[in-house]
C-alpha atoms as a PDB file:
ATOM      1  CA  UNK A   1      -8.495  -5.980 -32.781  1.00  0.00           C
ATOM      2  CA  UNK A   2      -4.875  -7.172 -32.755  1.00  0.00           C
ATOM      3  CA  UNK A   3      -4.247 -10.790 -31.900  1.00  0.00           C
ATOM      4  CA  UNK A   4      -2.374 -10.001 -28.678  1.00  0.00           C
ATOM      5  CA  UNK A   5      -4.085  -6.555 -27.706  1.00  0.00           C
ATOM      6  CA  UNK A   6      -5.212  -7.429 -23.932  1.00  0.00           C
ATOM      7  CA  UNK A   7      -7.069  -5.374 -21.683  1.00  0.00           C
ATOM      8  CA  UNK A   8      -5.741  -5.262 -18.118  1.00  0.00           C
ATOM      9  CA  UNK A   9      -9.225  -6.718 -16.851  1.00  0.00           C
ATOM     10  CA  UNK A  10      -8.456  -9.748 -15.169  1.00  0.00           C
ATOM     11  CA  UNK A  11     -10.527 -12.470 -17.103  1.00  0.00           C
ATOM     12  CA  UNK A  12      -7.513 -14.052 -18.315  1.00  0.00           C
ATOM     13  CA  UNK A  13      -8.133 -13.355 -22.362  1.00  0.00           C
ATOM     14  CA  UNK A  14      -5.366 -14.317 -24.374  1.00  0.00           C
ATOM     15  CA  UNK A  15      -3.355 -15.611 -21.969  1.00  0.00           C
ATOM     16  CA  UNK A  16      -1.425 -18.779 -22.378  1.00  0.00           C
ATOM     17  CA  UNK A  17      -2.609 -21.797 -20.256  1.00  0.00           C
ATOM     18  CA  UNK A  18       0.682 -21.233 -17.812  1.00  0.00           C
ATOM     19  CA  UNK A  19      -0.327 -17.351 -17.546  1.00  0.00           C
ATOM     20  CA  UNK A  20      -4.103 -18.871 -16.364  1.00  0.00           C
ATOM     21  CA  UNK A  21      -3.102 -21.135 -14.102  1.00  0.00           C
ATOM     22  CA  UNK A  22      -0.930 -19.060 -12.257  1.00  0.00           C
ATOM     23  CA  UNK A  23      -3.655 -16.378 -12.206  1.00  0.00           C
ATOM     24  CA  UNK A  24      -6.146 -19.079 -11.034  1.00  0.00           C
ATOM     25  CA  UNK A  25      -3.492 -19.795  -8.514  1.00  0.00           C
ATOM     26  CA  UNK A  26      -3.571 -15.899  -7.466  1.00  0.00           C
ATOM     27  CA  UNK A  27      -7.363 -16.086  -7.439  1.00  0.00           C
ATOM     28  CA  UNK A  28      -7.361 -18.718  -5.069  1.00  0.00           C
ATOM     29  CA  UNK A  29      -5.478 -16.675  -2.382  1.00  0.00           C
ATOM     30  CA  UNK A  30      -7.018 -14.137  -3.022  1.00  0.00           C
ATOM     31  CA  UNK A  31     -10.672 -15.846  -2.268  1.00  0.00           C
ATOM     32  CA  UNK A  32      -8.691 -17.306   0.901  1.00  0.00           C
ATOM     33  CA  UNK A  33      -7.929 -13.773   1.684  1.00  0.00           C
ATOM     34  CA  UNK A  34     -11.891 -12.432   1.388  1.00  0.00           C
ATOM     35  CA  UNK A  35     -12.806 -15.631   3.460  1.00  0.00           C
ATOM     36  CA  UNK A  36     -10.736 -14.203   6.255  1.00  0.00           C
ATOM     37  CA  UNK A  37     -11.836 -11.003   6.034  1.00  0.00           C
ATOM     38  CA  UNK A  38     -15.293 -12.004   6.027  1.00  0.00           C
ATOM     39  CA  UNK A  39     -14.779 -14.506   9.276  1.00  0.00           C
ATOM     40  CA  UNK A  40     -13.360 -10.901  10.588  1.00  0.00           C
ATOM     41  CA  UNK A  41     -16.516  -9.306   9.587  1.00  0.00           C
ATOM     42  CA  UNK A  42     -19.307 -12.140  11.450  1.00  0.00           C
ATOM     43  CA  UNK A  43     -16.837 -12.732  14.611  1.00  0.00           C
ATOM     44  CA  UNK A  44     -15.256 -15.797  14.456  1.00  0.00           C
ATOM     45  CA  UNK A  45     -11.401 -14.864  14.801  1.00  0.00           C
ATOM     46  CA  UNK A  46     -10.636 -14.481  18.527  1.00  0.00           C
ATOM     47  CA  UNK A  47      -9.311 -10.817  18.695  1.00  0.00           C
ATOM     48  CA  UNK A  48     -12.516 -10.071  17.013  1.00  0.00           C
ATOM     49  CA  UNK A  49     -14.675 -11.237  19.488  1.00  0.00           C
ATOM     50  CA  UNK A  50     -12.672 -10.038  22.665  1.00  0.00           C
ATOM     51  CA  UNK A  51     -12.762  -6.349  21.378  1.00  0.00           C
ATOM     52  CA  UNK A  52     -15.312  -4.215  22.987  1.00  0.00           C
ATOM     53  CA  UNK A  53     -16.006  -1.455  20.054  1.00  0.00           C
ATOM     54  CA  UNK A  54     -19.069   0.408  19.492  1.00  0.00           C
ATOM     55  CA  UNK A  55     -21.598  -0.572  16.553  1.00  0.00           C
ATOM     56  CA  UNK A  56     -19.915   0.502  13.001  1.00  0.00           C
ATOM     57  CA  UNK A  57     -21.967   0.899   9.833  1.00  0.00           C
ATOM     58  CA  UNK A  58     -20.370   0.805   5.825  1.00  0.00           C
ATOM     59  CA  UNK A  59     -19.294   4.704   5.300  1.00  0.00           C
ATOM     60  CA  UNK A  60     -21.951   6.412   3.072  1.00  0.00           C
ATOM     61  CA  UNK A  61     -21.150   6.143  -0.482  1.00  0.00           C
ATOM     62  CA  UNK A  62     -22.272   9.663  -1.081  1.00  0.00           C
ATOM     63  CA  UNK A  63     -19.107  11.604  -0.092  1.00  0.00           C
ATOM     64  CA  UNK A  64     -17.077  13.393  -2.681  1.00  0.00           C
ATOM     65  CA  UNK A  65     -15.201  12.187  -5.456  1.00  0.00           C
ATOM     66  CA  UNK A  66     -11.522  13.401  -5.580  1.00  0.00           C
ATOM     67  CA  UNK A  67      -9.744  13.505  -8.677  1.00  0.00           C
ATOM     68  CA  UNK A  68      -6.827  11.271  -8.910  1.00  0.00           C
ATOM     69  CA  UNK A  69      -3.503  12.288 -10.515  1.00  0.00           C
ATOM     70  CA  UNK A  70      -0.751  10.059 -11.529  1.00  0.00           C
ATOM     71  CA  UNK A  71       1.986   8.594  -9.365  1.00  0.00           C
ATOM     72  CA  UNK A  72       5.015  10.442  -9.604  1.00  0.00           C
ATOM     73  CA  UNK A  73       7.253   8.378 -11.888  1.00  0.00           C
ATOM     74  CA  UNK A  74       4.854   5.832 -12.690  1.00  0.00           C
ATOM     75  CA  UNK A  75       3.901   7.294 -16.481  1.00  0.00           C
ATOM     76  CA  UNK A  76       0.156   7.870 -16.393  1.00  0.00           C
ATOM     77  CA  UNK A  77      -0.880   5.584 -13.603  1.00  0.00           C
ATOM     78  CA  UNK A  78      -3.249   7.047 -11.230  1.00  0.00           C
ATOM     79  CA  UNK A  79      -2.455   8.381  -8.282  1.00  0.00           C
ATOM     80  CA  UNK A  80      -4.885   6.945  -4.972  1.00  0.00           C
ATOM     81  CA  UNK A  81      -7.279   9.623  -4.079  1.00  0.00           C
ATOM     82  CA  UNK A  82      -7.726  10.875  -0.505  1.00  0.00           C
ATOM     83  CA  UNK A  83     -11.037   9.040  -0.106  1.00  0.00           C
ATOM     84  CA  UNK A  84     -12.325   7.737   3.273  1.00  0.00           C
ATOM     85  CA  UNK A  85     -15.441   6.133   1.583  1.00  0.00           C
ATOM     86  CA  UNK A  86     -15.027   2.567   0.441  1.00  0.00           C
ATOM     87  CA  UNK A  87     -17.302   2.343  -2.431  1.00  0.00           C
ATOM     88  CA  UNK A  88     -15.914   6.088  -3.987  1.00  0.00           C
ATOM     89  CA  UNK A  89     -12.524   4.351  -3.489  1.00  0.00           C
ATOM     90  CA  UNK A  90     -13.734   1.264  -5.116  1.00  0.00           C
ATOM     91  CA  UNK A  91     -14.876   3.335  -7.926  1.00  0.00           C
ATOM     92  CA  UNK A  92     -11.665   5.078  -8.203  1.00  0.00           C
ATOM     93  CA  UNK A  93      -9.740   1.716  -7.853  1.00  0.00           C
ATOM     94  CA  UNK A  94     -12.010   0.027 -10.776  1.00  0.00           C
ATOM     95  CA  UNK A  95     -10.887   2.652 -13.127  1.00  0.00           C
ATOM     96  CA  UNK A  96      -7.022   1.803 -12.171  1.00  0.00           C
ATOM     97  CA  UNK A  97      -7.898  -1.693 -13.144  1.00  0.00           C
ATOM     98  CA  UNK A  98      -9.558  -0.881 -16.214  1.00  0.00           C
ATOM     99  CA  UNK A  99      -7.282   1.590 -17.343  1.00  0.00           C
ATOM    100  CA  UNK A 100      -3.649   1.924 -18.871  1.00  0.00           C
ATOM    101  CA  UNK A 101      -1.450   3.511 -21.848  1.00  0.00           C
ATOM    102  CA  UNK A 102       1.465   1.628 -23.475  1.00  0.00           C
ATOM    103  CA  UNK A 103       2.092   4.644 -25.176  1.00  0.00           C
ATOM    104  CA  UNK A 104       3.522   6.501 -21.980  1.00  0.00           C
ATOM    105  CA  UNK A 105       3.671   3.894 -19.236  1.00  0.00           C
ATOM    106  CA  UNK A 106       6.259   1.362 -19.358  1.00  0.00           C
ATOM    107  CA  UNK A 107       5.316  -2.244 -17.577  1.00  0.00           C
ATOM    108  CA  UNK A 108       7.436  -1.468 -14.460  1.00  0.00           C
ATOM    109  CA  UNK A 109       5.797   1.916 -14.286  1.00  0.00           C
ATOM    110  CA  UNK A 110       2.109   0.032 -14.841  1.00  0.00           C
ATOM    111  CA  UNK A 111       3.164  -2.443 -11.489  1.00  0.00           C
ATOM    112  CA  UNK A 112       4.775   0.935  -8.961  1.00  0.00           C
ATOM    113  CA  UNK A 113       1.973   2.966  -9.664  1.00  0.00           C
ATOM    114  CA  UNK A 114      -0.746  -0.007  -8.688  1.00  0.00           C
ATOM    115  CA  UNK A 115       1.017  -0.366  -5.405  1.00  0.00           C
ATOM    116  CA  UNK A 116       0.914   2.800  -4.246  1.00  0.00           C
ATOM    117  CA  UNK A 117      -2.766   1.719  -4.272  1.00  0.00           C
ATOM    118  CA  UNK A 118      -2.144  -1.305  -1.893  1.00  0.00           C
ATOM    119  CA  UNK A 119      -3.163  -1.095   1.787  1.00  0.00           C
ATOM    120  CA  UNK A 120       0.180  -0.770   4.233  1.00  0.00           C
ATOM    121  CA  UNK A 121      -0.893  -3.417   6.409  1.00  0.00           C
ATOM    122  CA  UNK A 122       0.786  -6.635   4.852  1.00  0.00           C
ATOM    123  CA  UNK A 123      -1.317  -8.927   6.990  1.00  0.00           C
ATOM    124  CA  UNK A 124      -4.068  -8.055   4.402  1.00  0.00           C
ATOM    125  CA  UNK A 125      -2.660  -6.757   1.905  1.00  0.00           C
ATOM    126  CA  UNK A 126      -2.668  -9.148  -1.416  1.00  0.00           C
ATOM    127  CA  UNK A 127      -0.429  -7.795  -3.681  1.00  0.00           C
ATOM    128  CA  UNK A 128      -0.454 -10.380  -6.156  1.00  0.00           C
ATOM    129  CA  UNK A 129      -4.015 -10.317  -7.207  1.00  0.00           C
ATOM    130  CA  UNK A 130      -3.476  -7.057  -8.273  1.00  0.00           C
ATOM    131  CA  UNK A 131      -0.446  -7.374  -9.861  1.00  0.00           C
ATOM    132  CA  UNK A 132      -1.976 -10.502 -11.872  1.00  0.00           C
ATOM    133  CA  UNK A 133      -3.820  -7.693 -14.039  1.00  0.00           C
ATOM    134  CA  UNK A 134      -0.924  -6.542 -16.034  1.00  0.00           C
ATOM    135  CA  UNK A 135       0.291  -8.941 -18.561  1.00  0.00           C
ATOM    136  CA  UNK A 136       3.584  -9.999 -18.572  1.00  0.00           C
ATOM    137  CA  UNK A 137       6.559  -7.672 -19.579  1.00  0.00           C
ATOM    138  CA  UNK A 138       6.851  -9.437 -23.423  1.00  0.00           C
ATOM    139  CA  UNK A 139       3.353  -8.740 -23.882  1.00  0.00           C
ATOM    140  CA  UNK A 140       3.577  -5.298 -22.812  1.00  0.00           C
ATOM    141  CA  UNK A 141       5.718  -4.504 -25.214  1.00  0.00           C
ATOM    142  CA  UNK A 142       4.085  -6.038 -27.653  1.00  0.00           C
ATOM    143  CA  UNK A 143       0.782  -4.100 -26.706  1.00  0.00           C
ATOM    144  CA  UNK A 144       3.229  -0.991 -26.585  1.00  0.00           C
ATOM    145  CA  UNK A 145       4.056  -2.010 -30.305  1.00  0.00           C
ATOM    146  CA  UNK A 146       0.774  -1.247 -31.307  1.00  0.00           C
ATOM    147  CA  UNK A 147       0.391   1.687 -29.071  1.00  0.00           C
ATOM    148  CA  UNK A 148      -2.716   0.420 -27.046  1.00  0.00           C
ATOM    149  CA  UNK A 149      -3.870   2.158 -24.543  1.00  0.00           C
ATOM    150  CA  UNK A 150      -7.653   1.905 -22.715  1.00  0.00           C
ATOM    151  CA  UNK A 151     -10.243   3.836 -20.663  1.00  0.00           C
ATOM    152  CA  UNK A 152     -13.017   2.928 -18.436  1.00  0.00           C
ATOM    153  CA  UNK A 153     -16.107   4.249 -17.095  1.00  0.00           C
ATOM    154  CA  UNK A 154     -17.599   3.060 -13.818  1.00  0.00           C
ATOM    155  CA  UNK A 155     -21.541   2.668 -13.969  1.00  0.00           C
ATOM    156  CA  UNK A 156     -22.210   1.544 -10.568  1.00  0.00           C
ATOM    157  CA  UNK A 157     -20.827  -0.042  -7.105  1.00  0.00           C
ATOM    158  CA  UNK A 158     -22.480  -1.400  -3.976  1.00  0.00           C
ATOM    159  CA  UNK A 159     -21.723  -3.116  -0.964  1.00  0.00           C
ATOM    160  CA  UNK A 160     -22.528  -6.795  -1.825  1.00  0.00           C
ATOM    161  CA  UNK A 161     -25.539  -8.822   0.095  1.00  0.00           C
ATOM    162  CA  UNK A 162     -23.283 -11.080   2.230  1.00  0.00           C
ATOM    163  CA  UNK A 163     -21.094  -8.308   3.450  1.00  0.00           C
ATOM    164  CA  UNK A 164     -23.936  -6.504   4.747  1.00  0.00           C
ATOM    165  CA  UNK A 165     -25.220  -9.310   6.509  1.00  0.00           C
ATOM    166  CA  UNK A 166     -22.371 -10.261   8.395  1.00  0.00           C
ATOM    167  CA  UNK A 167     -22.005  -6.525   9.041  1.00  0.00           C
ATOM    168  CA  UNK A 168     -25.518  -6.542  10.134  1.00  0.00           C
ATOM    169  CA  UNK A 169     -24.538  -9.683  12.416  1.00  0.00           C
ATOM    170  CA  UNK A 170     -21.820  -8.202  14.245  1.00  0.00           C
ATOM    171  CA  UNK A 171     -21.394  -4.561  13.451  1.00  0.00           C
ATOM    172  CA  UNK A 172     -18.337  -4.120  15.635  1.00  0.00           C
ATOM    173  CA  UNK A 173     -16.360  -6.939  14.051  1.00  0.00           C
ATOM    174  CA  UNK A 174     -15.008  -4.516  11.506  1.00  0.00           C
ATOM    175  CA  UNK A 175     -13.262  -2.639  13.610  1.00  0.00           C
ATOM    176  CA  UNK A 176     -10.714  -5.977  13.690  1.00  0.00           C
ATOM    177  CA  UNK A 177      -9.129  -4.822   9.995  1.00  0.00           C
ATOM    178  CA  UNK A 178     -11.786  -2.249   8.664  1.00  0.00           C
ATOM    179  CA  UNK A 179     -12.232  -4.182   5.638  1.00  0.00           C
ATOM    180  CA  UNK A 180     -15.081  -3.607   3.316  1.00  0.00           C
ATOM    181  CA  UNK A 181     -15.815  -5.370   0.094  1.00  0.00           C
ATOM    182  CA  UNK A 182     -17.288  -3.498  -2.827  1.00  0.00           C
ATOM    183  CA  UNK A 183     -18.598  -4.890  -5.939  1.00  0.00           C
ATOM    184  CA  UNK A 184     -18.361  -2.305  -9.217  1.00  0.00           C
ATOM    185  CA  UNK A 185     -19.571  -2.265 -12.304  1.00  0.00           C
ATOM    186  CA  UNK A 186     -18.723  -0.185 -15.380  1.00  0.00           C
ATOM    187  CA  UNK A 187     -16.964  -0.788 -18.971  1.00  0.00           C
ATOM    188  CA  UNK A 188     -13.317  -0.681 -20.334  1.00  0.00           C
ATOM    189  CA  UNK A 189     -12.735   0.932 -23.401  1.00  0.00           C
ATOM    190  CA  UNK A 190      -9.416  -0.230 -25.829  1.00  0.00           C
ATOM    191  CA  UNK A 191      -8.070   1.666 -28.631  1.00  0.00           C
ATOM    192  CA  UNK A 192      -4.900   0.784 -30.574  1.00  0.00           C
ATOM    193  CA  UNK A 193      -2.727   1.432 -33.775  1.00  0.00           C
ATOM    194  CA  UNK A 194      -4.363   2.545 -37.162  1.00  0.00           C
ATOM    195  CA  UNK A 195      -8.099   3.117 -35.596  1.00  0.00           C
ATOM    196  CA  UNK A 196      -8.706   0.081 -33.806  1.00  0.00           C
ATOM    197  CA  UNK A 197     -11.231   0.037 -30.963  1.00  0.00           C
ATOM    198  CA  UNK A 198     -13.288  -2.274 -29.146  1.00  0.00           C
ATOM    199  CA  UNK A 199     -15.739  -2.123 -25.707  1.00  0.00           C
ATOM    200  CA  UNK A 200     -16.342  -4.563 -22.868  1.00  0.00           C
ATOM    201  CA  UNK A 201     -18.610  -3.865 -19.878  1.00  0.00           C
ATOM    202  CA  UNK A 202     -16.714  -5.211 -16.537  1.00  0.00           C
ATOM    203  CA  UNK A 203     -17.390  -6.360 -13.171  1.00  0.00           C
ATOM    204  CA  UNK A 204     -15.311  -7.288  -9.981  1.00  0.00           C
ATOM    205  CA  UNK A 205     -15.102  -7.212  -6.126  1.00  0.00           C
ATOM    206  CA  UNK A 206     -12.563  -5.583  -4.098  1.00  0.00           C
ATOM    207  CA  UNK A 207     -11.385  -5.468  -0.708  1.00  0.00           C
ATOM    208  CA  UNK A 208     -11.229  -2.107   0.314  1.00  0.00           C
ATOM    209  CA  UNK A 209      -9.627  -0.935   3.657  1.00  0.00           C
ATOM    210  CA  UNK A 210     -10.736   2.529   5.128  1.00  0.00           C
ATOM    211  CA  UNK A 211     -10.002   2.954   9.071  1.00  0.00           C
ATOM    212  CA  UNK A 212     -11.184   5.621  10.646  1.00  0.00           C
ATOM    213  CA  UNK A 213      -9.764   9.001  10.368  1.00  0.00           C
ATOM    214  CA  UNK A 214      -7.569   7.687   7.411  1.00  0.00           C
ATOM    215  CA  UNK A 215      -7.576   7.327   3.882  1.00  0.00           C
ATOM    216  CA  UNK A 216      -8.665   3.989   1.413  1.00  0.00           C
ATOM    217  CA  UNK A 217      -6.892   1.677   0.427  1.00  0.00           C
ATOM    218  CA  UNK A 218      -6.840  -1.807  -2.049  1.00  0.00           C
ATOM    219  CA  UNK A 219      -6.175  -4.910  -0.075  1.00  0.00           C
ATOM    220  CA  UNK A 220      -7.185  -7.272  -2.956  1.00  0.00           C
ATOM    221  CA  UNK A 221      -9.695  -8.381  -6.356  1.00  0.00           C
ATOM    222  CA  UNK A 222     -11.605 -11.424  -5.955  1.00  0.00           C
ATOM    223  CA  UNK A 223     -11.396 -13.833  -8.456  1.00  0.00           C
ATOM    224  CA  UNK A 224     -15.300 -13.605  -9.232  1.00  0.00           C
ATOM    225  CA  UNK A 225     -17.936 -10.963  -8.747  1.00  0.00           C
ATOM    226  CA  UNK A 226     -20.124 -10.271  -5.488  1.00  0.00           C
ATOM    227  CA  UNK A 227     -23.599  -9.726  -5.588  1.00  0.00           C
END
């Protein structure tokens, strides 16, 4: 494998120690983030435990799988599928992660076509944790140089323990943000230049938003994997 190849994965490989530390940086508010949404989730912001709601329960994770297509102008970025179930979005948002082509998508492209991904709703939404997955524009190009490009295959995803026992605490404190964290599971395959390959299982968390009667979206990536 090239020296600089680097899969968009988010473990930091390759990077220089300025790249990690802002990325540890971004991981930090990202985990600040999840804490929120999780003090959402067991009732201890204010507007959560003045609203009256009715009992909500994590969407199955057996609807339908849509198809994405790619983001107009955004090279072969994804497009978000019209899911309303967190975990078949989380799948679908994994995959994003996990996947890219130099050979057609230029860095700018890599960056518009993730947001279209990102939740509306900037009170949550954490745009820099998922931006933090593509490398910076000189190593880009230099991946683009050797025409890398990778794939990725999602295994499995689940709701992780501690989010279904604060859920199980106070079921109606979702209805504050309707934030849901997934953990997935799967592995990213890299090809470049001249035959070169390579396979890595991965693993991360996301914050997934999905109100009622409307599509999912991405609100973040924790810096370290949910059980």
């Amino acid at each position: 494998m090239p020296k600089r190849s680097l899969p968009l994965s988010g473990d930091g490989l390759g990077w220089s120690p300025r790249k990690r530390i802002t990325v540890a940086a971004a991981g930090l508010a990202v985990l600040l983030a999840l804490a929120a949404a999780v003090a959402l989730l067991i009732g201890r912001t204010a507007a959560a435990g003045s609203r009256a709601a009715a009992p909500v329960s994590p969407p199955s994770s057996t609807s339908a799988s849509a198809v994405p297509t790619t983001v107009a102008g955004a090279g072969s970025v994804a497009k978000p599928p019209p899911l309303a179930d967190p975990v078949g979005f989380a799948k679908a948002a994994a995959t994003l992660l996990w996947s890219y082509d130099t050979r057609s998508t230029s860095h700018d492209q890599q960056l518009a076509g993730m947001r279209a991904w990102l939740t509306p709703e900037t009170k949550y939404a954490d745009w820099a944790s998922i931006a933090a997955q593509v490398p910076d524009p000189v190593l880009w190009s230099q991946m683009a140089d050797q025409d890398q490009y990778a794939t990725a295959v999602v295994t499995e995803a689940h709701y992780p323990s501690a989010f279904k026992e604060a859920l199980a605490d106070d079921p109606s404190a979702i209805t504050e943000a309707y934030i849901y964290a997934v953990t997935v599971t799967g592995k990213q395959r890299i090809v470049w230049r001249e035959g070169g390959a390579g396979a890595e299982d991965r693993s991360l968390t996301l914050a997934v938003q999905c109100r009622p009667n409307a599509t999912c979206s991405l609100v973040s990536i924790a810096p370290t994997v949910v059980p």
